[in-house]
PDB file of N, CA and C in Angstrom:
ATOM      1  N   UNK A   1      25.687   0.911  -8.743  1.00  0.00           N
ATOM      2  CA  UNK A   1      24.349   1.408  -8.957  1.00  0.00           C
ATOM      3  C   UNK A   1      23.415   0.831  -7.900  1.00  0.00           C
ATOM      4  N   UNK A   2      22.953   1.641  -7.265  1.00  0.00           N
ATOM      5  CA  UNK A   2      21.749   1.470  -6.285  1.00  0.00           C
ATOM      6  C   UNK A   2      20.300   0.644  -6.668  1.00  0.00           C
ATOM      7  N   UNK A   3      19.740  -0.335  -6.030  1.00  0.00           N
ATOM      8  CA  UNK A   3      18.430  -0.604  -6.587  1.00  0.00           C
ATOM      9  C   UNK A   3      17.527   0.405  -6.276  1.00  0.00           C
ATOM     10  N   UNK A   4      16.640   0.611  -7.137  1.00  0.00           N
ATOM     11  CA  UNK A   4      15.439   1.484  -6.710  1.00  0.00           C
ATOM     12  C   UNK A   4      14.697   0.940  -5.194  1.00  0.00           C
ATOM     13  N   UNK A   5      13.884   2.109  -4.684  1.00  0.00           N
ATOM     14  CA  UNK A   5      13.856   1.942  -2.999  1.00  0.00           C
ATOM     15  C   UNK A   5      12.608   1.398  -3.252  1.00  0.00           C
ATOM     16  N   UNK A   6      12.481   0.036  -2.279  1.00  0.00           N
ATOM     17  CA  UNK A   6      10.722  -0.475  -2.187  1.00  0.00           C
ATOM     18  C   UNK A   6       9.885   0.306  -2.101  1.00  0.00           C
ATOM     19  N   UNK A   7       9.773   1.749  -1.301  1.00  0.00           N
ATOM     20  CA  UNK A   7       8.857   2.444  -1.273  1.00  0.00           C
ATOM     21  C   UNK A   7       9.621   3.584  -1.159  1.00  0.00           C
ATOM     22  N   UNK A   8       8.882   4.761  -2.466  1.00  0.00           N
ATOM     23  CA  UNK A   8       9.591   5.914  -2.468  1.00  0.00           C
ATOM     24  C   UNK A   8       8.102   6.587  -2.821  1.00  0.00           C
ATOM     25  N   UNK A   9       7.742   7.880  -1.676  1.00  0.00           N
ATOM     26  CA  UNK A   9       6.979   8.612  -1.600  1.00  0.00           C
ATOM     27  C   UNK A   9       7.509  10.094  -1.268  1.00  0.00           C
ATOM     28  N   UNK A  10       6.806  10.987  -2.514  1.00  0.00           N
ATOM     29  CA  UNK A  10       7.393  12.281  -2.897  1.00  0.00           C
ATOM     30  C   UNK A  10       5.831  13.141  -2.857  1.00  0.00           C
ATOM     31  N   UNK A  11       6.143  14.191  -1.327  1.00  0.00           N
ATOM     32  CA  UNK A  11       5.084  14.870  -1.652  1.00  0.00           C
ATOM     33  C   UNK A  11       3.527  14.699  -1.913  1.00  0.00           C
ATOM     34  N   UNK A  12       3.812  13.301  -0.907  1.00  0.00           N
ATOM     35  CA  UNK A  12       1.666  12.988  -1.329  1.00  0.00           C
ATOM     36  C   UNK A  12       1.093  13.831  -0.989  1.00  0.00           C
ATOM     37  N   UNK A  13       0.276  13.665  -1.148  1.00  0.00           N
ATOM     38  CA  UNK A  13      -1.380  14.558  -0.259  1.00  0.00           C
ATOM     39  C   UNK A  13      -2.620  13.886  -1.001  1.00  0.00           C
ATOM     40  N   UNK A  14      -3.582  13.848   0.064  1.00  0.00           N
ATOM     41  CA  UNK A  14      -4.784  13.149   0.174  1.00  0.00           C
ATOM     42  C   UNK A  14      -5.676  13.872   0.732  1.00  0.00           C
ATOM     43  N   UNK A  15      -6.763  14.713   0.057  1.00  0.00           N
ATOM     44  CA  UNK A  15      -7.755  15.164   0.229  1.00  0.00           C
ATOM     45  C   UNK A  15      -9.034  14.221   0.264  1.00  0.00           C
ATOM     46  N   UNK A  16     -10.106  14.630   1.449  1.00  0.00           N
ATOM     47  CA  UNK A  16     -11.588  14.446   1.373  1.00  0.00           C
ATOM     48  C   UNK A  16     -12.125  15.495   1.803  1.00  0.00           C
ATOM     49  N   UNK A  17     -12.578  16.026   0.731  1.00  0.00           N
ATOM     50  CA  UNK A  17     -12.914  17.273   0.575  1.00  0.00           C
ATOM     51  C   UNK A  17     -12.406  18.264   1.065  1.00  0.00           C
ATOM     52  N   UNK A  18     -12.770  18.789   2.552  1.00  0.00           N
ATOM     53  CA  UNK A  18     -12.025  19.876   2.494  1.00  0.00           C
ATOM     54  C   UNK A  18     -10.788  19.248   3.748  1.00  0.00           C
ATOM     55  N   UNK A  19     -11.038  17.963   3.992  1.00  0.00           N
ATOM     56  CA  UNK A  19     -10.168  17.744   5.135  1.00  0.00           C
ATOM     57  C   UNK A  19      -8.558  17.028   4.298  1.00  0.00           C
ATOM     58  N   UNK A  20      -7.972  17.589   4.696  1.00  0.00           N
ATOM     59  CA  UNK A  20      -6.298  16.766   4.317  1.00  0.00           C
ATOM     60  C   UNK A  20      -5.804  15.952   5.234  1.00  0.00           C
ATOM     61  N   UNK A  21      -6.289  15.100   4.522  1.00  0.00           N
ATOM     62  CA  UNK A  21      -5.639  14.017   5.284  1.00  0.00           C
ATOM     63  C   UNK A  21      -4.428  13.237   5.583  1.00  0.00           C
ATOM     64  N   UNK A  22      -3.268  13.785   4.190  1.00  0.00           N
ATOM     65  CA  UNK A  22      -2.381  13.198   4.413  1.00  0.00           C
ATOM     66  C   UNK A  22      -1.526  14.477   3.554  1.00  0.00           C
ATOM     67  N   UNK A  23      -0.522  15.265   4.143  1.00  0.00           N
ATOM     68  CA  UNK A  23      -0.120  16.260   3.892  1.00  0.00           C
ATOM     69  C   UNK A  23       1.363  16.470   3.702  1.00  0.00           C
ATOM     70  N   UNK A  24       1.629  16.427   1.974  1.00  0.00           N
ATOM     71  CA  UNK A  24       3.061  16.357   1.513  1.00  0.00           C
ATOM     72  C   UNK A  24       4.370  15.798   2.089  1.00  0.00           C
ATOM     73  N   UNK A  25       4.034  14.415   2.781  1.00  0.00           N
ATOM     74  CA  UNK A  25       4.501  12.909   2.895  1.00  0.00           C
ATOM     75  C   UNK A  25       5.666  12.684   1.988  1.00  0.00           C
ATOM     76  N   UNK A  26       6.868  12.487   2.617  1.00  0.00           N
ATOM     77  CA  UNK A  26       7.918  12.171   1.734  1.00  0.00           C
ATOM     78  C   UNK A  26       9.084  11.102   2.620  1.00  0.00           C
ATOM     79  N   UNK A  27       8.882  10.041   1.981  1.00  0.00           N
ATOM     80  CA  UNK A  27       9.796   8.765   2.381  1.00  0.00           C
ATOM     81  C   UNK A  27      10.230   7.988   1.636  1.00  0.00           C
ATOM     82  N   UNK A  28      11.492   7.311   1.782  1.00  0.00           N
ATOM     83  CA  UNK A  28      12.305   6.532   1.386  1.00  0.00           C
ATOM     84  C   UNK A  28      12.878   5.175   2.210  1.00  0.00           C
ATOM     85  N   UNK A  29      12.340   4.105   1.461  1.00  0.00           N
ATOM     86  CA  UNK A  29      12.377   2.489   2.766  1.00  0.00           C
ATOM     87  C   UNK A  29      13.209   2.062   1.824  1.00  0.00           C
ATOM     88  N   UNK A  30      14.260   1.211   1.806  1.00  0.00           N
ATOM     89  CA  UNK A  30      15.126   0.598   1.450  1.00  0.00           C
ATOM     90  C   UNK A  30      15.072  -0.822   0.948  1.00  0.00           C
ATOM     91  N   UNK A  31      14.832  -1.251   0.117  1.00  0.00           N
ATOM     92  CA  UNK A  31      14.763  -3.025   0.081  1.00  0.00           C
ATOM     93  C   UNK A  31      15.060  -3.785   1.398  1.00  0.00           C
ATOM     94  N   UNK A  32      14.187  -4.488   1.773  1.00  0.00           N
ATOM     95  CA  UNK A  32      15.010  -5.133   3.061  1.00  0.00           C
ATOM     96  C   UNK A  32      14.655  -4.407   4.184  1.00  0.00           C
ATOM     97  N   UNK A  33      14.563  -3.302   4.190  1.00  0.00           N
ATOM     98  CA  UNK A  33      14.366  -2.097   5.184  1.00  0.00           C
ATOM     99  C   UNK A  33      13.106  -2.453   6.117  1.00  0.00           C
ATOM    100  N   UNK A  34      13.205  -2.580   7.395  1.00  0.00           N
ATOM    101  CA  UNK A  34      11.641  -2.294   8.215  1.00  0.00           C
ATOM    102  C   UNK A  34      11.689  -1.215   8.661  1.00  0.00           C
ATOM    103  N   UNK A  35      10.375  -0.459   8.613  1.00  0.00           N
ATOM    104  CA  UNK A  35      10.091   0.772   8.962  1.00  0.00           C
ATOM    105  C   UNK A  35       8.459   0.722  10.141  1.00  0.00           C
ATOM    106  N   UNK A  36       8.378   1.302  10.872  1.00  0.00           N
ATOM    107  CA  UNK A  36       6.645   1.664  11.103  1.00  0.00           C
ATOM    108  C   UNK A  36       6.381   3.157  10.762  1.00  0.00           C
ATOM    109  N   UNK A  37       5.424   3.258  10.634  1.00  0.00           N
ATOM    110  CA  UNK A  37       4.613   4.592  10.564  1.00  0.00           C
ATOM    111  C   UNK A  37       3.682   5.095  12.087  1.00  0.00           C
ATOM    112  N   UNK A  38       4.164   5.817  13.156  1.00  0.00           N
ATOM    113  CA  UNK A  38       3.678   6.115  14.216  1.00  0.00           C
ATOM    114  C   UNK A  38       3.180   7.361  14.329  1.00  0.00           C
ATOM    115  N   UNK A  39       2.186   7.851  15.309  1.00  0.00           N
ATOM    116  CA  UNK A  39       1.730   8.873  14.774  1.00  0.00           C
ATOM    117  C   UNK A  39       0.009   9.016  15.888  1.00  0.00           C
ATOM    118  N   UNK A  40      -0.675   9.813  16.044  1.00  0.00           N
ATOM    119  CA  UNK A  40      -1.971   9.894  16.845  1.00  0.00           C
ATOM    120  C   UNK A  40      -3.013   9.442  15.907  1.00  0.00           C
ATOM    121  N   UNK A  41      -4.069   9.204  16.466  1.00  0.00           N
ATOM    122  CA  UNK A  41      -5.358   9.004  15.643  1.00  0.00           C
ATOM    123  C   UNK A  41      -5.287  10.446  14.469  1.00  0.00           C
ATOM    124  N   UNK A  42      -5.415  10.124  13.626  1.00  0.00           N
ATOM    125  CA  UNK A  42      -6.005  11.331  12.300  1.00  0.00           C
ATOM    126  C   UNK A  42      -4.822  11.688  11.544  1.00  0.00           C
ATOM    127  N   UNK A  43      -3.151  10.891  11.950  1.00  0.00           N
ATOM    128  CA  UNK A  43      -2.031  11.614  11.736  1.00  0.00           C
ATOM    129  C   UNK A  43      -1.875  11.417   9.962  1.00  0.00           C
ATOM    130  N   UNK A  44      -2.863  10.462   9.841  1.00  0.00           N
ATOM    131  CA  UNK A  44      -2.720  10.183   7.698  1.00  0.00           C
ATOM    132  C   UNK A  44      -2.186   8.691   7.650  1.00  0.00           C
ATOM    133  N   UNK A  45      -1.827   7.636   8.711  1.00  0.00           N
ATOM    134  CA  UNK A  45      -0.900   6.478   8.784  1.00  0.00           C
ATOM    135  C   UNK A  45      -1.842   5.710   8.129  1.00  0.00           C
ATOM    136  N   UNK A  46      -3.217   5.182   8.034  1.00  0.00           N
ATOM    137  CA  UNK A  46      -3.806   4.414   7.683  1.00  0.00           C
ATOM    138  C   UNK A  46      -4.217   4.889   6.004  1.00  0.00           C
ATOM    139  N   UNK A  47      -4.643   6.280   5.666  1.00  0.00           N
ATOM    140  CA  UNK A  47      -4.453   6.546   4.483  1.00  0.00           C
ATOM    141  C   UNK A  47      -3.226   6.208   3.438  1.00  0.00           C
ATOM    142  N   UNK A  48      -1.881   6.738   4.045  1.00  0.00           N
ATOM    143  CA  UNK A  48      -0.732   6.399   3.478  1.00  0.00           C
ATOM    144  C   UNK A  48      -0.717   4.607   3.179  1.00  0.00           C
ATOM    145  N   UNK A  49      -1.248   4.087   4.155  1.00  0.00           N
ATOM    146  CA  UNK A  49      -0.758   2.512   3.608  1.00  0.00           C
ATOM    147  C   UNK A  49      -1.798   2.188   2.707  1.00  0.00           C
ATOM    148  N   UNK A  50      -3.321   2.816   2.664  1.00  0.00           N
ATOM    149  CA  UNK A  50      -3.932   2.780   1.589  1.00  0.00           C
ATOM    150  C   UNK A  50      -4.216   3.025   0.375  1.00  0.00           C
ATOM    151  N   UNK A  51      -3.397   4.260   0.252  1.00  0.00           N
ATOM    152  CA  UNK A  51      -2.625   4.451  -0.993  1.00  0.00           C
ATOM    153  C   UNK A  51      -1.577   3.493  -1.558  1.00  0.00           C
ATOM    154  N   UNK A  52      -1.134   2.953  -0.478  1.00  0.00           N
ATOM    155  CA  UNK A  52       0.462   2.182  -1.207  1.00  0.00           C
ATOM    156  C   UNK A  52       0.021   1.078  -1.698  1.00  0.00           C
ATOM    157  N   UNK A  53      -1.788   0.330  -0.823  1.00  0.00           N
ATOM    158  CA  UNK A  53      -1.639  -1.079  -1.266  1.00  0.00           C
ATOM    159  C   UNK A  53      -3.100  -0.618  -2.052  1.00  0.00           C
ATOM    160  N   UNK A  54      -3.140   0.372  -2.587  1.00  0.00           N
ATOM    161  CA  UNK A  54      -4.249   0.435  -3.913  1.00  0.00           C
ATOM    162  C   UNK A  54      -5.524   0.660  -3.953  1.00  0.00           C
ATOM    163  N   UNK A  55      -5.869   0.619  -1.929  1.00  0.00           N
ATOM    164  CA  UNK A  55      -7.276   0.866  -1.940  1.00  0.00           C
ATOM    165  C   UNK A  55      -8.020   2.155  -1.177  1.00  0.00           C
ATOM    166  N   UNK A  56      -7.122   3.389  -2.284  1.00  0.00           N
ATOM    167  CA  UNK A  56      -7.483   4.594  -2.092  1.00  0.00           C
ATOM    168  C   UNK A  56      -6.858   5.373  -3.050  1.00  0.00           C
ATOM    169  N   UNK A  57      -7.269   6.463  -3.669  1.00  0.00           N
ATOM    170  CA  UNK A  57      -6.169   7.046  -4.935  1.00  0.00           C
ATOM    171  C   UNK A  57      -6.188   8.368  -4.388  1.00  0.00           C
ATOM    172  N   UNK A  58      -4.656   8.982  -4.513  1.00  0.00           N
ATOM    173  CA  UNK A  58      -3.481  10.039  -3.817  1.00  0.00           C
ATOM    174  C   UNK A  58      -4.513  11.359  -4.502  1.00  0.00           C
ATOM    175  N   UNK A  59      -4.449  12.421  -3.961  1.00  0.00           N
ATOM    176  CA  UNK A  59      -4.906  13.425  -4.388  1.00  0.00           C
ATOM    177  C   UNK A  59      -3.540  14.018  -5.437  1.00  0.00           C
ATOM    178  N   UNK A  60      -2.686  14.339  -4.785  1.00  0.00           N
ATOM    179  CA  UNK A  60      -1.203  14.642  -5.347  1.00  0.00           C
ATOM    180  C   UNK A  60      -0.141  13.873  -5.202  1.00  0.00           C
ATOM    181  N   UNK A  61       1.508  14.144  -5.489  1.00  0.00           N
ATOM    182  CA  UNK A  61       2.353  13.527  -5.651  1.00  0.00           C
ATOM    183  C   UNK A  61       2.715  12.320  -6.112  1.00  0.00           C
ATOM    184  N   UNK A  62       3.683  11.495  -5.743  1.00  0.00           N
ATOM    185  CA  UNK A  62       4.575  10.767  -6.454  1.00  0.00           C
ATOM    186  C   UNK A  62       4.780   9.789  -5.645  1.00  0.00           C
ATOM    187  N   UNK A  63       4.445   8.149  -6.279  1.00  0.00           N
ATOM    188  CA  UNK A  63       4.584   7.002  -4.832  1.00  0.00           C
ATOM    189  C   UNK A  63       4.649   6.130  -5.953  1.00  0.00           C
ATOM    190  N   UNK A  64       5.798   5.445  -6.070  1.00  0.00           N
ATOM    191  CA  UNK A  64       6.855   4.476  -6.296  1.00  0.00           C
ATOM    192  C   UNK A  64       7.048   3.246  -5.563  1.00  0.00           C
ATOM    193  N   UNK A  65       6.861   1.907  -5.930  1.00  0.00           N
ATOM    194  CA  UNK A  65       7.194   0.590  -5.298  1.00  0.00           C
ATOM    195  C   UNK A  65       7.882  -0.115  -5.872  1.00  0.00           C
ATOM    196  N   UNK A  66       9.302  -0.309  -5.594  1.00  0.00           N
ATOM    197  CA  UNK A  66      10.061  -1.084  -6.051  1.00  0.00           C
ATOM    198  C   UNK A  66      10.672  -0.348  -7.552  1.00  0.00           C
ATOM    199  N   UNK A  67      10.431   0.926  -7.353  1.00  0.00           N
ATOM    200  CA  UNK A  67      10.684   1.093  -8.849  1.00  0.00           C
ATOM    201  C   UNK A  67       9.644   1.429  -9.750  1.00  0.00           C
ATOM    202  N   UNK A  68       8.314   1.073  -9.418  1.00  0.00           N
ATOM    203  CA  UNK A  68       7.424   0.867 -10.359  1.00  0.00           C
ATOM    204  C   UNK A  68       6.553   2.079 -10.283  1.00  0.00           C
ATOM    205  N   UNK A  69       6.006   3.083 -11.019  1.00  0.00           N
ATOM    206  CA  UNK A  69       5.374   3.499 -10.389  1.00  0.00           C
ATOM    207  C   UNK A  69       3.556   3.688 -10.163  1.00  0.00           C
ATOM    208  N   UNK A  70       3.631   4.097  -9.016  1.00  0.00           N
ATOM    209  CA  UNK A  70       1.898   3.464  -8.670  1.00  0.00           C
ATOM    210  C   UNK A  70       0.711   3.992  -8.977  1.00  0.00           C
ATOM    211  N   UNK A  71       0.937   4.652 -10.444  1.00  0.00           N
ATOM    212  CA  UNK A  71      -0.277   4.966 -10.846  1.00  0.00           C
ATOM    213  C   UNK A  71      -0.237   3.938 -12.514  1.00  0.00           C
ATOM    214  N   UNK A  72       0.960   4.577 -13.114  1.00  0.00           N
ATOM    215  CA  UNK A  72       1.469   4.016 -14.328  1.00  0.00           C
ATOM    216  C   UNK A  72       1.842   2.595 -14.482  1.00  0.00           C
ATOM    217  N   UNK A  73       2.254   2.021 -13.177  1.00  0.00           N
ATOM    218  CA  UNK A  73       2.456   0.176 -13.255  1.00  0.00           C
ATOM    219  C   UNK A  73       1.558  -0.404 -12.016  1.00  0.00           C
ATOM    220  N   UNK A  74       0.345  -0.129 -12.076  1.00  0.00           N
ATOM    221  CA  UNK A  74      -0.072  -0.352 -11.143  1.00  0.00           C
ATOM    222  C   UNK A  74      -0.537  -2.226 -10.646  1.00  0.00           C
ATOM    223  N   UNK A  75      -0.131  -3.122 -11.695  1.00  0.00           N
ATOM    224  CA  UNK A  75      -0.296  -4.226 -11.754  1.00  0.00           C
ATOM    225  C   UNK A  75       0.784  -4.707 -11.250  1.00  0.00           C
ATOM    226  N   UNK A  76       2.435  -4.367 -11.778  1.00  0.00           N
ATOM    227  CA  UNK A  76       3.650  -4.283 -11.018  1.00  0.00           C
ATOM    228  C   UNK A  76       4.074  -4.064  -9.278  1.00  0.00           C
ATOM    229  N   UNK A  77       3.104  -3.231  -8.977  1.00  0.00           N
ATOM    230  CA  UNK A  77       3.385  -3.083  -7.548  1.00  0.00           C
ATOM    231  C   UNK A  77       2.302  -3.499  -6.781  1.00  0.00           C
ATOM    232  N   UNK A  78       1.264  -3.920  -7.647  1.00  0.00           N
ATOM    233  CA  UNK A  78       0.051  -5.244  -6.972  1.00  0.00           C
ATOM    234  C   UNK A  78       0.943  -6.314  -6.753  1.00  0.00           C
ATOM    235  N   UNK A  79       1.695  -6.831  -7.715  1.00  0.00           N
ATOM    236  CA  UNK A  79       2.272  -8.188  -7.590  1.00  0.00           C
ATOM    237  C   UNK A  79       3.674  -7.956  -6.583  1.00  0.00           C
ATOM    238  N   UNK A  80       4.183  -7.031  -6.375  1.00  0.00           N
ATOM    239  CA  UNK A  80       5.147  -6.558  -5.075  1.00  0.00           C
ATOM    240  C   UNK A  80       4.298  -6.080  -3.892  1.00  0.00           C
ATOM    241  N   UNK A  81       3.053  -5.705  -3.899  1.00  0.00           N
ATOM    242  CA  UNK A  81       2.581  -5.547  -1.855  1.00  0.00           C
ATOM    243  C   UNK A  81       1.710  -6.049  -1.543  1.00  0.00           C
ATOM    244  N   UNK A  82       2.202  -7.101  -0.196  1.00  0.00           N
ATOM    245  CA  UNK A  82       0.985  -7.537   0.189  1.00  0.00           C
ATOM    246  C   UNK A  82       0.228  -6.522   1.442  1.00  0.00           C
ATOM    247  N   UNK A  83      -0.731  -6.909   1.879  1.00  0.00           N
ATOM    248  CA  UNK A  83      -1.243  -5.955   2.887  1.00  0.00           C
ATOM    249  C   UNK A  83      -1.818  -7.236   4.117  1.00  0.00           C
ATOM    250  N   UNK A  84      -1.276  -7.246   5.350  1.00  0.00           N
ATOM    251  CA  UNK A  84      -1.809  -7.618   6.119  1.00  0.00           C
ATOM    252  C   UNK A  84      -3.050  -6.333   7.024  1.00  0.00           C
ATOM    253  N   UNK A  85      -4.181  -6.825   7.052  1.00  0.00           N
ATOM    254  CA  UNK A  85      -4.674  -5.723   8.027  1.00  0.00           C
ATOM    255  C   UNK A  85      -4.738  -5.790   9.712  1.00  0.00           C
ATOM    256  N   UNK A  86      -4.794  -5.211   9.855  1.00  0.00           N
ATOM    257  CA  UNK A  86      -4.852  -5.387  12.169  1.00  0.00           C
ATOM    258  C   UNK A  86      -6.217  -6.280  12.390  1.00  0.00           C
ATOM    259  N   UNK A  87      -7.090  -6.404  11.248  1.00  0.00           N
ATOM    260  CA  UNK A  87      -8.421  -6.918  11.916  1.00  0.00           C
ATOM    261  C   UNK A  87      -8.782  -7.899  10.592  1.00  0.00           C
ATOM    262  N   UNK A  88      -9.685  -9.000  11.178  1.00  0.00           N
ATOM    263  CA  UNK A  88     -10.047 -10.283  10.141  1.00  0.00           C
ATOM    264  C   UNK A  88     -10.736  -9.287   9.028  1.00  0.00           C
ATOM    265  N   UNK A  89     -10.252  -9.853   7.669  1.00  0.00           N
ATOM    266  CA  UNK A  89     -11.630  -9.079   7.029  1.00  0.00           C
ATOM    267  C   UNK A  89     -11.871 -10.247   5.915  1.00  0.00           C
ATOM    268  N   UNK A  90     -12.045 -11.856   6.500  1.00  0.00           N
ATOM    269  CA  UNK A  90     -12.333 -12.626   5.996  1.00  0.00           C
ATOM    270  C   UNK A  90     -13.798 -13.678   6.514  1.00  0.00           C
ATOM    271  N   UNK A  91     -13.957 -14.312   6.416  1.00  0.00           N
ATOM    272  CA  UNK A  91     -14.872 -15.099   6.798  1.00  0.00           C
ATOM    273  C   UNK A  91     -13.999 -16.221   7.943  1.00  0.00           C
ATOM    274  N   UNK A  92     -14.176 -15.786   9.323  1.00  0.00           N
ATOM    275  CA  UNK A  92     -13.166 -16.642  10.211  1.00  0.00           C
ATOM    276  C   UNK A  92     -13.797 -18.171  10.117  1.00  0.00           C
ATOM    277  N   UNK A  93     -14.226 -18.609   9.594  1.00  0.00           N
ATOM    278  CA  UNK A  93     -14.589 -19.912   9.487  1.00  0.00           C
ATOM    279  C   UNK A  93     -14.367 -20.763   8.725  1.00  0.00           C
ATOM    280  N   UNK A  94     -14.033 -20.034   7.564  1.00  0.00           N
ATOM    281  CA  UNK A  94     -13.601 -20.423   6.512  1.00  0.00           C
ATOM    282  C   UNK A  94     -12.351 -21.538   6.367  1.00  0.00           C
ATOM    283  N   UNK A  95     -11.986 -22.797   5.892  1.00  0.00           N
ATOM    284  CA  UNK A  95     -11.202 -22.878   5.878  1.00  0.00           C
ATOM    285  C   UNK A  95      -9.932 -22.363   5.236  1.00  0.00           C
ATOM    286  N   UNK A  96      -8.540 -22.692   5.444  1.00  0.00           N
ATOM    287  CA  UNK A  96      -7.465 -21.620   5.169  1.00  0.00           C
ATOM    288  C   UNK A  96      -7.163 -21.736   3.709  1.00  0.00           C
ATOM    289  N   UNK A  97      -7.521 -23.271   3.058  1.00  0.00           N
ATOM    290  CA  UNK A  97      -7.235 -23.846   1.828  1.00  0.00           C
ATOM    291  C   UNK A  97      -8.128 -22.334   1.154  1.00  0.00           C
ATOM    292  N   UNK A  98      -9.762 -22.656   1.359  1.00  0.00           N
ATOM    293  CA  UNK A  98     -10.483 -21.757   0.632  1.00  0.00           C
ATOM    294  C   UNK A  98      -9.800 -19.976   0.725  1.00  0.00           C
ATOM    295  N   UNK A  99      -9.555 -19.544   2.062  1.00  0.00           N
ATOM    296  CA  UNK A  99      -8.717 -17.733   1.789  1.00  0.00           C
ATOM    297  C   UNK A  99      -7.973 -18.179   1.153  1.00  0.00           C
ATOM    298  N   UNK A 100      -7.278 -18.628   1.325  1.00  0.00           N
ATOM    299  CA  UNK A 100      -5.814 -19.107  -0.175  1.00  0.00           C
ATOM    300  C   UNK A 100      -5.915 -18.563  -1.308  1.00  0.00           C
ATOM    301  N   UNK A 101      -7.127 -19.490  -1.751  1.00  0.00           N
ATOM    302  CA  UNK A 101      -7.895 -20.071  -3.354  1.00  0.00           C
ATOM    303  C   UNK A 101      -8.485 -18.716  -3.832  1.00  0.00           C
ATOM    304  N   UNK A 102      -9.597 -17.945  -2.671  1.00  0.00           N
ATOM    305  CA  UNK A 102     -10.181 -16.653  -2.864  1.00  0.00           C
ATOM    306  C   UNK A 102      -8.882 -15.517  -3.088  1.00  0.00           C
ATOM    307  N   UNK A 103      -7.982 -15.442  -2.108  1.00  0.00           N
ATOM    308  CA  UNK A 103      -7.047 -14.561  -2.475  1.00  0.00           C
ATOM    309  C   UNK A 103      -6.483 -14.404  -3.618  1.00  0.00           C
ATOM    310  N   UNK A 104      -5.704 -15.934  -3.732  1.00  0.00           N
ATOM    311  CA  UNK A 104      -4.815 -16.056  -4.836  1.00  0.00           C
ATOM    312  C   UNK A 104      -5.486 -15.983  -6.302  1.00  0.00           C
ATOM    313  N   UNK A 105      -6.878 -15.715  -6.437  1.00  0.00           N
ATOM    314  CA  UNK A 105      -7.776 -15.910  -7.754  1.00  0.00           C
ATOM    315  C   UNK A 105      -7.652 -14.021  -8.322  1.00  0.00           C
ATOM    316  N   UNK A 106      -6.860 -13.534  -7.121  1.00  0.00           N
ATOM    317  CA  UNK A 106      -6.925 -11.742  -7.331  1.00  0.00           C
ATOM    318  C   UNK A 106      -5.784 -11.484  -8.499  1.00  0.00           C
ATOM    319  N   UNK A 107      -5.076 -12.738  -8.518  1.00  0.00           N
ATOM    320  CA  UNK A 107      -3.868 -12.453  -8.844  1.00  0.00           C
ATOM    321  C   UNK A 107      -3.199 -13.280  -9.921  1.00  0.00           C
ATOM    322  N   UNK A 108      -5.018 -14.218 -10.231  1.00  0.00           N
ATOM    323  CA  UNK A 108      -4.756 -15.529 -11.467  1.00  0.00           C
ATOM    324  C   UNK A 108      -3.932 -16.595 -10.858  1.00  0.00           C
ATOM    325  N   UNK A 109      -4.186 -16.626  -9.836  1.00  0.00           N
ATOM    326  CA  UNK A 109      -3.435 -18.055  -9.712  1.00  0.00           C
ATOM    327  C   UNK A 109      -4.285 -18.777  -8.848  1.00  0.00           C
ATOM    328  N   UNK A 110      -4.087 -20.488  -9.476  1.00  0.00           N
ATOM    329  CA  UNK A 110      -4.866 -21.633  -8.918  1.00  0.00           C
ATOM    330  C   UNK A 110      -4.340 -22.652  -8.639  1.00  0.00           C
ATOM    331  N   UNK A 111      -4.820 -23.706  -7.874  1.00  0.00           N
ATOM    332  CA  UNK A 111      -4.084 -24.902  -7.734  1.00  0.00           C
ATOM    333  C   UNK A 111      -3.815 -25.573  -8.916  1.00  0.00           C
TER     334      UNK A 111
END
């Protein structure tokens, strides 16, 4: 028996308003699996990972993490993805103890 795939996406789509932004998307990543998502400016790559890590909701289809799925366990596949972004979106001054403490408080946990 196979484990369920870290990320299984069936048929998304992502509307703003009348623009589609991300248009019946269907993938399968493997536990373990590295993948990128490549593609031109507007191709849906930054939507798709914003859907996966929670901070955008799918117009249509079916997106699965680990098994879980990401509308119905959506606390389950919080605690399976992290999201690094390409750009700071912290306070760079901060010390690292404090992002830690701020992060890890998303997720109930403290020193």
């Amino acid at each position: 028996m196979c484990a369920a795939p870290a990320i299984q996406i069936k048929s998304l789509v992502k509307h703003y308003g009348d623009l589609t932004a991300v248009d019946k998307i269907e993938l399968d990543v493997a536990e373990g699996e590295f993948f990128g998502l490549l593609g031109p400016n507007g191709a849906g790559k930054t939507t798709t990972i914003n859907i996966l890590a929670g901070l955008c909701n799918k117009s249509s289809g079916d997106v699965s993490l680990f098994g879980h799925d990401l509308i119905r366990d959506y606390r389950a596949c919080r605690l399976k993805t992290g999201l690094v972004p390409q750009d700071f979106n912290f306070d760079q001054f901060a010390k690292v103890k404090d992002v830690l403490m701020f992060q890890g408080g998303y997720f109930g946990l403290s020193l």
